[in-house]
Protein backbone atom coordinates (compact mmCIF):
# COMPACT_ATOMS: atom_id res chain seq x y z
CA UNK A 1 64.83 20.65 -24.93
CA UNK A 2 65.10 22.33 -21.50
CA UNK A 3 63.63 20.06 -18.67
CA UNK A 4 62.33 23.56 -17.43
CA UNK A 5 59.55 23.88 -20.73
CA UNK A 6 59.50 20.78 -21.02
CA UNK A 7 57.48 20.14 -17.44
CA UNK A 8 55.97 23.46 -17.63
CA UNK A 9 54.16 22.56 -21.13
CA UNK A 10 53.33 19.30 -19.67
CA UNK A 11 51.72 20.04 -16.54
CA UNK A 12 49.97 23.04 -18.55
CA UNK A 13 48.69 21.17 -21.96
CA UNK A 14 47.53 18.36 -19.22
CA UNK A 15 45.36 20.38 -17.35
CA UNK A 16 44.16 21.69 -20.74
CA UNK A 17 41.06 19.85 -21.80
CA UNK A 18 37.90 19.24 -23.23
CA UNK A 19 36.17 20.90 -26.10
CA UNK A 20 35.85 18.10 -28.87
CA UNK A 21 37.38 14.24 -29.99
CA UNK A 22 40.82 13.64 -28.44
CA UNK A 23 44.01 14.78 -30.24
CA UNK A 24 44.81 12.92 -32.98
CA UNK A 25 48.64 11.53 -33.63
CA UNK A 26 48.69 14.57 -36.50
CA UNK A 27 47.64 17.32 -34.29
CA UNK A 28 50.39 15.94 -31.50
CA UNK A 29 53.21 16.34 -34.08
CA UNK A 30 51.55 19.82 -34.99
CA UNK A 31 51.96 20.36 -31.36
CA UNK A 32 55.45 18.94 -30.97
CA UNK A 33 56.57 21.03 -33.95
CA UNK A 34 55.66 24.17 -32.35
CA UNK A 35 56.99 23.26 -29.17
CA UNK A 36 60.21 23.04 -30.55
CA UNK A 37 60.04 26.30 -32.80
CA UNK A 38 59.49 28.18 -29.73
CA UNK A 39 62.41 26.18 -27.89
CA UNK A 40 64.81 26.45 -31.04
CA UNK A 41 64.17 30.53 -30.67
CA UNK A 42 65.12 30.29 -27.05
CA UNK A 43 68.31 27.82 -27.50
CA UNK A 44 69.59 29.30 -30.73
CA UNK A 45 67.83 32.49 -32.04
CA UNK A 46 68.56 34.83 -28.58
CA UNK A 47 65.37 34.75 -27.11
CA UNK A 48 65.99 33.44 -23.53
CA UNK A 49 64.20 36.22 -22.05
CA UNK A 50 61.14 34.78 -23.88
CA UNK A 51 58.87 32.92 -20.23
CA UNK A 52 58.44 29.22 -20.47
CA UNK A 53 54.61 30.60 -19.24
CA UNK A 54 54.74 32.57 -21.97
CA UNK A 55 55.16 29.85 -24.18
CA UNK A 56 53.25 27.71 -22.15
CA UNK A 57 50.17 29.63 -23.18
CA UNK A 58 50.68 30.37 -26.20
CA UNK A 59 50.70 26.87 -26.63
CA UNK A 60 46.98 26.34 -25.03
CA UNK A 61 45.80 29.01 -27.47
CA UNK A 62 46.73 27.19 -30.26
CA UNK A 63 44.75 23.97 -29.34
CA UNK A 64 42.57 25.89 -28.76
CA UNK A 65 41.97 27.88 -31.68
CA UNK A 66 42.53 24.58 -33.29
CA UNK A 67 39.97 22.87 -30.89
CA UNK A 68 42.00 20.37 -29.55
CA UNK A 69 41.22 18.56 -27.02
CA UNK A 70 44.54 17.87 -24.75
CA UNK A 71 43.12 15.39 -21.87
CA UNK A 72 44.51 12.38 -24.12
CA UNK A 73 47.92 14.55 -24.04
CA UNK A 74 49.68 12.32 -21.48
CA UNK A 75 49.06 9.52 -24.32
CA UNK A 76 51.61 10.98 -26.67
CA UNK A 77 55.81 10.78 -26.25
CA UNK A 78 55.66 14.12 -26.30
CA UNK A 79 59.52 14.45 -25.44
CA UNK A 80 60.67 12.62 -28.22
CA UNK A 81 57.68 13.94 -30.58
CA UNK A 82 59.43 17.64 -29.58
CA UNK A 83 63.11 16.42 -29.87
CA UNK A 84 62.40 15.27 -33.47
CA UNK A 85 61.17 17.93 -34.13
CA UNK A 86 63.91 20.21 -32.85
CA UNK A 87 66.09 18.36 -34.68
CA UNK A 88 64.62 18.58 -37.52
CA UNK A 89 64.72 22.59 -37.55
CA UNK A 90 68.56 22.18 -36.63
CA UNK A 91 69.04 20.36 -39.43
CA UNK A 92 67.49 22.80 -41.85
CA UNK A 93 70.32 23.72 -44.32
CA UNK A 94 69.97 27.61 -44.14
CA UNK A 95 71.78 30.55 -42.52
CA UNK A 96 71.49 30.36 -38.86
CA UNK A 97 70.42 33.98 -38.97
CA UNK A 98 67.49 33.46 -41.63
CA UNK A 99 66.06 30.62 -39.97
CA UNK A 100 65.44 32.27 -37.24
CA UNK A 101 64.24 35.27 -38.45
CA UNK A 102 61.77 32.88 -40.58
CA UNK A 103 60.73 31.27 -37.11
CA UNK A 104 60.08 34.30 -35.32
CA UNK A 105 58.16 35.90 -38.08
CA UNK A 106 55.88 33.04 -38.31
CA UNK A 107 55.52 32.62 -34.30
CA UNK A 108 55.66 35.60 -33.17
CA UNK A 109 52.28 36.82 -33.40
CA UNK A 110 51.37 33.80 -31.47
CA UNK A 111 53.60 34.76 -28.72
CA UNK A 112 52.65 38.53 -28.46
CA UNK A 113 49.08 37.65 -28.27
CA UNK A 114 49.57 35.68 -25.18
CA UNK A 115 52.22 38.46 -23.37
């Protein structure tokens, strides 16, 4: 993961806070997973034009939505939640190509809402 999203998700999901109980280990992993969709579409999928703000937000609004509450975020090994994660998806035996068309279909919307 870029050190470049990686400090502009932290210092945004850590200023990010307070609407119910603390995020749980599950919704961190949630989180993580995400993260790394959007970072797997900008490392392998051709969309570097796509702003770490962008992404950044699109972030907050899924907590959110999801009522998350991020002040515990700092808690978390976010970095190493997120490079799971990314390895995971590059590990996913399909066609480059369809994988991330899958990925962008699914997050897409997320990221257009936030533009």
């Amino acid at each position: 993961m870029k050190n470049s999203v990686k400090a502009l998700l932290l210092l945004g999901l850590c200023s990010f806070s307070g609407l119910s109980l603390a995020m749980s280990e599950p919704e961190a992993e949630e989180l993580a997973d995400l993260t790394a969709v959007f970072v797997f579409l900008k490392n392998n999928c051709g969309y570097q034009n796509v702003p770490d703000d962008q992404i950044r937000r699109a972030l907050l609004l899924f907590a959110r939505q999801n009522s998350w509450d991020l002040s515990n975020y700092a808690s978390f090994d976010m970095k190493a939640l997120g490079e799971d994660s990314y390895r995971d998806l590059k590990g996913i035996a399909i066609p480059q190509e369809k994988k991330c068309q899958s990925l962008a279909r699914d997050s897409s919307g997320l990221l257009a809402y936030v533009k």
